[in-house]
N, C-alpha and C. Protein backbone atom coordinates (compact mmCIF):
# COMPACT_ATOMS: atom_id res chain seq x y z
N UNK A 1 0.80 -1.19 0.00
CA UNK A 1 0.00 0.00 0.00
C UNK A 1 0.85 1.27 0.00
N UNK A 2 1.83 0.91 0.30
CA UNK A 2 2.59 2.82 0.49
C UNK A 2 3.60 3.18 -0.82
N UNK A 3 2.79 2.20 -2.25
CA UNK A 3 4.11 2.36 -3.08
C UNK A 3 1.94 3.13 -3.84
N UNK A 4 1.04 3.28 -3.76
CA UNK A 4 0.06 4.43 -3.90
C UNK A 4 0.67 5.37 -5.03
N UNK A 5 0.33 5.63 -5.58
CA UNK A 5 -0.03 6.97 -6.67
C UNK A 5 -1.22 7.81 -6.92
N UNK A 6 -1.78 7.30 -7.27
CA UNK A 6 -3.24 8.06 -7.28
C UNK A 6 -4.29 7.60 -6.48
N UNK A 7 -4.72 8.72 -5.50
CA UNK A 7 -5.92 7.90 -4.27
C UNK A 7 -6.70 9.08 -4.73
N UNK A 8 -8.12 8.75 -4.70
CA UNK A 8 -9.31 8.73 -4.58
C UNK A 8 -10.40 8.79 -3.20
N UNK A 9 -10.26 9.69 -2.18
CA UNK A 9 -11.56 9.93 -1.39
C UNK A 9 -12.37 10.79 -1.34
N UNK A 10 -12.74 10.91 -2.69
CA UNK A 10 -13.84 12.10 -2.47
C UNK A 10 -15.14 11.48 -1.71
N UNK A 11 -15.81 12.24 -1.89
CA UNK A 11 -17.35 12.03 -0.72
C UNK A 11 -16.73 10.73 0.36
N UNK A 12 -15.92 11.27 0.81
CA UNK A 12 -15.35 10.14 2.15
C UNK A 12 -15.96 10.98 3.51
N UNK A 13 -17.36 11.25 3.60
CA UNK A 13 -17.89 12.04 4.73
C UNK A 13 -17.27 11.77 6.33
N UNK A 14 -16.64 10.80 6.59
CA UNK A 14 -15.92 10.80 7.66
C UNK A 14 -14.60 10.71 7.78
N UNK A 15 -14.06 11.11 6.53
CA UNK A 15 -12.50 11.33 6.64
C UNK A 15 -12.16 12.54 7.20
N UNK A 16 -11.26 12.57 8.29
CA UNK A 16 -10.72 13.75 9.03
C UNK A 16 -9.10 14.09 8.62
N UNK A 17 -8.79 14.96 9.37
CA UNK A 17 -7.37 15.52 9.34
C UNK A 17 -6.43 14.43 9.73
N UNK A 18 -7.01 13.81 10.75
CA UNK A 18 -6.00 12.75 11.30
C UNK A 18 -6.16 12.00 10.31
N UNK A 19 -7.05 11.01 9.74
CA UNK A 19 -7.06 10.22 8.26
C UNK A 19 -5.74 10.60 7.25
N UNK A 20 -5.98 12.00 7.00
CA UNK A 20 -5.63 12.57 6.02
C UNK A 20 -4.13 12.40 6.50
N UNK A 21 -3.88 12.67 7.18
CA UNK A 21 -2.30 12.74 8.18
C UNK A 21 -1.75 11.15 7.97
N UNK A 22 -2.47 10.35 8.21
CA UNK A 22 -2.17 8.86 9.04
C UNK A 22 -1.37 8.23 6.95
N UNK A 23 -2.71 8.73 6.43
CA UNK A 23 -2.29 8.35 4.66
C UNK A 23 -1.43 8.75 4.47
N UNK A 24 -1.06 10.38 4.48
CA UNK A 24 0.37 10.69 3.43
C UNK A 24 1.64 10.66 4.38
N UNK A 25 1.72 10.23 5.71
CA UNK A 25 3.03 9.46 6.06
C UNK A 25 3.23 8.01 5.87
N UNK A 26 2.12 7.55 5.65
CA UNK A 26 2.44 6.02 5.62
C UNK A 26 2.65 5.99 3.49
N UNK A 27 1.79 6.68 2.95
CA UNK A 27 2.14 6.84 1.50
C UNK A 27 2.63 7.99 0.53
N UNK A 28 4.01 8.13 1.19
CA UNK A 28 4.68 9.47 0.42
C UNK A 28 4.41 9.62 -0.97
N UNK A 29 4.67 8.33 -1.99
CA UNK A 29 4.64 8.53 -3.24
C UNK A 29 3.15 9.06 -4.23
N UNK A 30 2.45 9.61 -3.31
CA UNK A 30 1.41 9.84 -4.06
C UNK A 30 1.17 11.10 -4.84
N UNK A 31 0.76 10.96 -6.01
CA UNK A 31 1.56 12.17 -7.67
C UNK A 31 -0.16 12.81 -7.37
N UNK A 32 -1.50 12.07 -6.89
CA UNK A 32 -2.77 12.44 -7.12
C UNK A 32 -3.33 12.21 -6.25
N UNK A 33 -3.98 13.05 -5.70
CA UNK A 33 -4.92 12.51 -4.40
C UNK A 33 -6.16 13.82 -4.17
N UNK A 34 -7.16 13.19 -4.34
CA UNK A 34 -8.81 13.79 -4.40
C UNK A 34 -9.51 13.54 -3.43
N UNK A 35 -9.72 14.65 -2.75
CA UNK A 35 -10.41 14.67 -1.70
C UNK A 35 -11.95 15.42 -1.86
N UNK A 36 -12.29 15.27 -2.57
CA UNK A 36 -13.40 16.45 -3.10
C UNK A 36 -14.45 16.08 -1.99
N UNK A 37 -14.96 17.02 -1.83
CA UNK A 37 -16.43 16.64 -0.90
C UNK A 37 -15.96 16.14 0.24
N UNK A 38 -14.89 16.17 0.97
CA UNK A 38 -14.53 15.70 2.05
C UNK A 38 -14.44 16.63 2.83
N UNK A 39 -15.89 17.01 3.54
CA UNK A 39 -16.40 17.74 4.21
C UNK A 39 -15.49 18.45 5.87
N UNK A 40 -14.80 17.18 6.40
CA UNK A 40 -14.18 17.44 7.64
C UNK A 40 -13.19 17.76 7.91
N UNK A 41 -11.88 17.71 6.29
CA UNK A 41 -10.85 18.23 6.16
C UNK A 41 -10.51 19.71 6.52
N UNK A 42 -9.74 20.42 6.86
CA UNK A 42 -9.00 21.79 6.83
C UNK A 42 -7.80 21.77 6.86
N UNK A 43 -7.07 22.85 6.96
CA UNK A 43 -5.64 23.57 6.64
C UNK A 43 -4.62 22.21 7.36
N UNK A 44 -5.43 21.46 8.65
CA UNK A 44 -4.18 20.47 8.97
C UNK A 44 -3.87 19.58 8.06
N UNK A 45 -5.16 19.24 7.30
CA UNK A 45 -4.30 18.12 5.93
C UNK A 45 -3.81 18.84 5.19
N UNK A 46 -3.82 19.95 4.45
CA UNK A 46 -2.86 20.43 4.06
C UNK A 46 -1.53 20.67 4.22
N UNK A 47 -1.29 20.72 5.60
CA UNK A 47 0.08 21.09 6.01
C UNK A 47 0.67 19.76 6.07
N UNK A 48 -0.32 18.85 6.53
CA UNK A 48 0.57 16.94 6.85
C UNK A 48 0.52 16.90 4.88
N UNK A 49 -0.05 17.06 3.53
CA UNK A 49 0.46 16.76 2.62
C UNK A 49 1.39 17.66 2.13
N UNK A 50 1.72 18.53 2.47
CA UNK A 50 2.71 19.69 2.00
C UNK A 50 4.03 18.77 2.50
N UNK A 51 3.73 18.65 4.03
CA UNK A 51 5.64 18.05 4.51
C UNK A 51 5.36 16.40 4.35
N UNK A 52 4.82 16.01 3.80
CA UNK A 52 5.04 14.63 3.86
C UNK A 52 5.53 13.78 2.19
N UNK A 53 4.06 14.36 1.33
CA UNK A 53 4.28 14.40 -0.07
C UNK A 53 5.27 14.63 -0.66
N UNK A 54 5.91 13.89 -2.00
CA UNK A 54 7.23 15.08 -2.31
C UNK A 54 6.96 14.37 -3.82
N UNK A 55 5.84 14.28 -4.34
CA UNK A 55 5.93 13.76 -5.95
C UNK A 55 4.68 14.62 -5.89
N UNK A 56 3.47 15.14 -5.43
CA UNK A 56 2.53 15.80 -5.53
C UNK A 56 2.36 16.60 -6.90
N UNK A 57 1.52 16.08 -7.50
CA UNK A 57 1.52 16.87 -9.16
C UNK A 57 -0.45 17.23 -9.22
N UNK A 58 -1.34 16.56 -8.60
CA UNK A 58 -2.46 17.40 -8.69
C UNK A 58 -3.31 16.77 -7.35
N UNK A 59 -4.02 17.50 -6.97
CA UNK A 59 -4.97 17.50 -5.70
C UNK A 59 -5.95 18.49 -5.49
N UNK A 60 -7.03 17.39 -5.26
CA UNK A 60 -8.31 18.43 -5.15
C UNK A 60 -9.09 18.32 -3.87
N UNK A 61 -9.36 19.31 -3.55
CA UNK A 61 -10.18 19.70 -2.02
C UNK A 61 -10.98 20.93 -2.41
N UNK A 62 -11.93 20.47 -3.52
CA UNK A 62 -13.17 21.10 -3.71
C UNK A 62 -14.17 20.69 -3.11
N UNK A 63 -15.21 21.68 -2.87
CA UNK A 63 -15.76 21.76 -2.08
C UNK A 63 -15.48 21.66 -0.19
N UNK A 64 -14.38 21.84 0.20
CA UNK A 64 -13.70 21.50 1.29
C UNK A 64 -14.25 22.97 1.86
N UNK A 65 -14.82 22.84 2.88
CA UNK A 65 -15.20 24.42 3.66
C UNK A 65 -14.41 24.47 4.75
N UNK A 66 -13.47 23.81 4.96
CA UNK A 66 -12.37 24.09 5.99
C UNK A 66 -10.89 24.35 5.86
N UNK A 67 -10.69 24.36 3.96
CA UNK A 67 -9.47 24.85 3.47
C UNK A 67 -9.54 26.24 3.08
N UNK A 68 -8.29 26.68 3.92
CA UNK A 68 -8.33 28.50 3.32
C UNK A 68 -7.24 28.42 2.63
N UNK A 69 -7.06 30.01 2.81
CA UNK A 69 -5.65 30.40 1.67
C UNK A 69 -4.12 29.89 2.71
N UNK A 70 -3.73 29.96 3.93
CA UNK A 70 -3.20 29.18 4.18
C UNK A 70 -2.31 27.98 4.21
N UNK A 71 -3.75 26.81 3.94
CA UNK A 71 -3.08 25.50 3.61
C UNK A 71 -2.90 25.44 1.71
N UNK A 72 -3.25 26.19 1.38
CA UNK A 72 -3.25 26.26 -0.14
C UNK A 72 -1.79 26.68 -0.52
N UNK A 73 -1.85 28.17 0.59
CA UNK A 73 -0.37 28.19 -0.10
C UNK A 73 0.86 27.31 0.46
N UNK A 74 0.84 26.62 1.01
CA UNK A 74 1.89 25.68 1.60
C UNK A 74 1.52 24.55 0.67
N UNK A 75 0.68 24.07 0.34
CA UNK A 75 0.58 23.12 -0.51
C UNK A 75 1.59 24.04 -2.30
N UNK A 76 0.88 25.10 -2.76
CA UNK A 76 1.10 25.48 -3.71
C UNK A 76 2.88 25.78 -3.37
N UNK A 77 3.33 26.38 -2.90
CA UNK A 77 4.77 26.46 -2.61
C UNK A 77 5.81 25.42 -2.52
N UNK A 78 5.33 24.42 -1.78
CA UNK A 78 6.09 23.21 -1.31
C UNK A 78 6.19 22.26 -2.44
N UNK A 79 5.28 22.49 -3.64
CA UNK A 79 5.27 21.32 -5.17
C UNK A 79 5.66 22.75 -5.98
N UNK A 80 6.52 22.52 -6.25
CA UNK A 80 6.95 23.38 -7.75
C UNK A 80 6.59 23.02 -9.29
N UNK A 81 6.39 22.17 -9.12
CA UNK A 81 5.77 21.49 -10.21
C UNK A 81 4.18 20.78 -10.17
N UNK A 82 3.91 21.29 -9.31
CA UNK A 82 2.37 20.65 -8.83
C UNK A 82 1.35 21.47 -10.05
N UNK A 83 1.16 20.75 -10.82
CA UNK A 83 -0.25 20.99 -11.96
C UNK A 83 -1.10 21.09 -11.23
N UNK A 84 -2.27 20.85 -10.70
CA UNK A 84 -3.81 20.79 -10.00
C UNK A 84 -3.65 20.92 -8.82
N UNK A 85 -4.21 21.79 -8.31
CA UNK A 85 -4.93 22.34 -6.86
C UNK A 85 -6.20 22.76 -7.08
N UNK A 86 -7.05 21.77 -6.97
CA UNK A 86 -8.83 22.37 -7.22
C UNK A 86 -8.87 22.90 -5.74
N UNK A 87 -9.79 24.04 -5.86
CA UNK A 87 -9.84 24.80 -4.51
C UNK A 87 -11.78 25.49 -5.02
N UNK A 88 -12.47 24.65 -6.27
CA UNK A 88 -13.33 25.02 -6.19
C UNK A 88 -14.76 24.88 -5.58
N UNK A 89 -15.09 25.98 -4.81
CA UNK A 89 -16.22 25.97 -3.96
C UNK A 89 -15.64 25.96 -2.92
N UNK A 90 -14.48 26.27 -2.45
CA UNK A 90 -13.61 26.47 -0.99
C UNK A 90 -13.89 27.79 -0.76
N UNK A 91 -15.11 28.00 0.19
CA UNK A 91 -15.43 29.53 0.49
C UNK A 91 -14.53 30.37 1.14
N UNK A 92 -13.26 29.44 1.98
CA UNK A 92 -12.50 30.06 2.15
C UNK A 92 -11.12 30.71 1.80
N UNK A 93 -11.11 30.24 0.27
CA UNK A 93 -9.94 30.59 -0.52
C UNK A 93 -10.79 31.72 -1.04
N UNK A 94 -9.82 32.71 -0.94
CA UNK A 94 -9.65 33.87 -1.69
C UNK A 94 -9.67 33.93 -3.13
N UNK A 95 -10.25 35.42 -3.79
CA UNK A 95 -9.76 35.22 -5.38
C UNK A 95 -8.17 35.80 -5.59
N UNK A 96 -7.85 36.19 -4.14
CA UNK A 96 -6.12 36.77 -4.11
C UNK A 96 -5.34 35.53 -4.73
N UNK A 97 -5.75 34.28 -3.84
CA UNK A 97 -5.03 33.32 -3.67
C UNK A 97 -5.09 32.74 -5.47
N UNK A 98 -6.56 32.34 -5.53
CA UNK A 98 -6.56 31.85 -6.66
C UNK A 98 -5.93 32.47 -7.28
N UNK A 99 -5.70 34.13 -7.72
CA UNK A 99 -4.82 34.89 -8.76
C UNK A 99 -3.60 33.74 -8.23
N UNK A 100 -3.38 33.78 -7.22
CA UNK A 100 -1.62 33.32 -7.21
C UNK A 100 -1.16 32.35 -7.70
N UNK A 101 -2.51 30.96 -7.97
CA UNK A 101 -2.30 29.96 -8.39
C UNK A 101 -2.50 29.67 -9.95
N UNK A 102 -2.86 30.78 -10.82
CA UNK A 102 -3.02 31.39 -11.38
C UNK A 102 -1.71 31.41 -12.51
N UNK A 103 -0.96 32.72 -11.92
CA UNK A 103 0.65 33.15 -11.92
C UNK A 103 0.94 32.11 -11.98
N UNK A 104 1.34 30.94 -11.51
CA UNK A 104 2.20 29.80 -11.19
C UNK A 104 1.56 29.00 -12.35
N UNK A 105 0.77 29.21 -13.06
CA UNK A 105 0.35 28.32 -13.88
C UNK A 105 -0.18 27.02 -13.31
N UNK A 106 -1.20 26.52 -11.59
CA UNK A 106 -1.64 26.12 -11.52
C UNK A 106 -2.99 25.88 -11.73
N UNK A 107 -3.73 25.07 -12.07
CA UNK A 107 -4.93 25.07 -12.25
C UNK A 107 -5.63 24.86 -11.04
N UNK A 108 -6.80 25.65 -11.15
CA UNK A 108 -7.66 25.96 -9.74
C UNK A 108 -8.92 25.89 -9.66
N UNK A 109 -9.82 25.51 -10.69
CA UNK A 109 -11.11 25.29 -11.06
C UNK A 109 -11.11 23.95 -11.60
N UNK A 110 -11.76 22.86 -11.73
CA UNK A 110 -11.61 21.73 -12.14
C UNK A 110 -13.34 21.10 -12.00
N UNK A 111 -13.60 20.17 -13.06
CA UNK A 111 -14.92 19.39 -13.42
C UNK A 111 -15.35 19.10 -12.08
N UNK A 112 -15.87 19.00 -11.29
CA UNK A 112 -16.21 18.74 -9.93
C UNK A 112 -16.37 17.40 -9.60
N UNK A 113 -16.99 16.90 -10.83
CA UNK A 113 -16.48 15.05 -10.67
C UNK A 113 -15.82 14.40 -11.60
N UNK A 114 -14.29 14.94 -12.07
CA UNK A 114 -13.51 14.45 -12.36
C UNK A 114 -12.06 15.28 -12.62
N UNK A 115 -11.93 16.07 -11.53
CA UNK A 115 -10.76 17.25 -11.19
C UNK A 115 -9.50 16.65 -12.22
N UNK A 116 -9.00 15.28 -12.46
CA UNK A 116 -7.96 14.93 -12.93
C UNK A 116 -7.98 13.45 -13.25
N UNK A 117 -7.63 13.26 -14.01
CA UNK A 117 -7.49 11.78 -14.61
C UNK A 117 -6.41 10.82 -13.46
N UNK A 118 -6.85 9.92 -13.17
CA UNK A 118 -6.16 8.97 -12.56
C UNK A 118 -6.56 7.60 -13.48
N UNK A 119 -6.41 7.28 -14.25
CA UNK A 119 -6.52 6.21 -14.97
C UNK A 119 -4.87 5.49 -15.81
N UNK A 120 -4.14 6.52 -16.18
CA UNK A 120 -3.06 6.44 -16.75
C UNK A 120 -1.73 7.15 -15.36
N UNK A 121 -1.05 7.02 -16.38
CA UNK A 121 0.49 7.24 -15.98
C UNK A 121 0.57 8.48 -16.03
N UNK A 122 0.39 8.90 -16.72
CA UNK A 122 0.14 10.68 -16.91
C UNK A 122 -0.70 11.52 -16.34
N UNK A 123 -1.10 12.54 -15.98
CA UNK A 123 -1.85 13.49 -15.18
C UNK A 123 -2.73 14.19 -16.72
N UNK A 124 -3.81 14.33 -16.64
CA UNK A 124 -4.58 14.61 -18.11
C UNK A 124 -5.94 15.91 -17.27
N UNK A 125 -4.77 16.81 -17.02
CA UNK A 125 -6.52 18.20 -16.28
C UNK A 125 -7.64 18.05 -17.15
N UNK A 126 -8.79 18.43 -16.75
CA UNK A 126 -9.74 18.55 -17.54
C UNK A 126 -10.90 20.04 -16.92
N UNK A 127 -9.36 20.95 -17.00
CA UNK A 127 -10.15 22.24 -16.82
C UNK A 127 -9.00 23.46 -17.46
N UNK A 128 -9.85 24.45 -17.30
CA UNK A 128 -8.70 25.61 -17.70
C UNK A 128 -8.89 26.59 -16.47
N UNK A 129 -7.33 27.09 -16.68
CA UNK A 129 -7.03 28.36 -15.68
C UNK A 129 -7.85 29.33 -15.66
N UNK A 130 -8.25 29.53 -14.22
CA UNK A 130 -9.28 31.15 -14.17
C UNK A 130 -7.78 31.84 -14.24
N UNK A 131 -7.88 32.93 -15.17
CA UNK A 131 -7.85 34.31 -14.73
C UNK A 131 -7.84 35.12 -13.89
């Protein structure tokens, strides 16, 4: 289990921070991981996938009402190469922030049920950059 690449918990209604924590130390190598609709998350999973992750290329925590600008930008900083950060419907991200992710040429709006391809080897967005 900890050799993982692309995980999948969206609508995981009882996944918490500690969940979120307990996964990306036990599975560093993960390039994709979707959390959409995972209602109980905030800024602490962000910060446990920022220092734990180190292949991170897209991740979504749309609809997440407990991620701000914050854990976004520690996520967005800490992957230099990180393609996807869905942050859409996160009432608490800013449109500052989004501009920033923006600049960096991350993508920040994404299909709501299907932020990124996990089927292949490759990362395949299926949205375009806001502005």
């Amino acid at each position: 289990m900890t050799d993982l690449r692309r995980v999948s918990l969206a609508w995981t209604s009882n996944l918490t921070d500690f969940g979120v924590s307990e996964l990306v130390q036990r599975c560093k190598h993960i390039e994709a991981l979707d959390l959409t609709y995972c209602m109980q998350i905030e800024d602490t999973s962000m910060l446990a996938i920022a220092h734990n992750l180190h292949s991170l290329a897209a991740l979504s925590v749309a609809y997440c009402a407990g991620v701000t600008d914050i854990g976004v930008r520690e996520v967005a900083m800490r992957f230099p190469s990180i393609q996807i950060v869905n942050v859409a419907k996160c009432l608490r991200v800013t449109d500052r922030m989004r501009k920033l992710l923006a600049q960096r040429n991350i993508v920040s709006a994404c299909d709501s049920f299907d932020p990124f391809s996990i089927y292949r080897n490759k990362l395949q967005p299926r949205a375009k950059k806001i502005q």
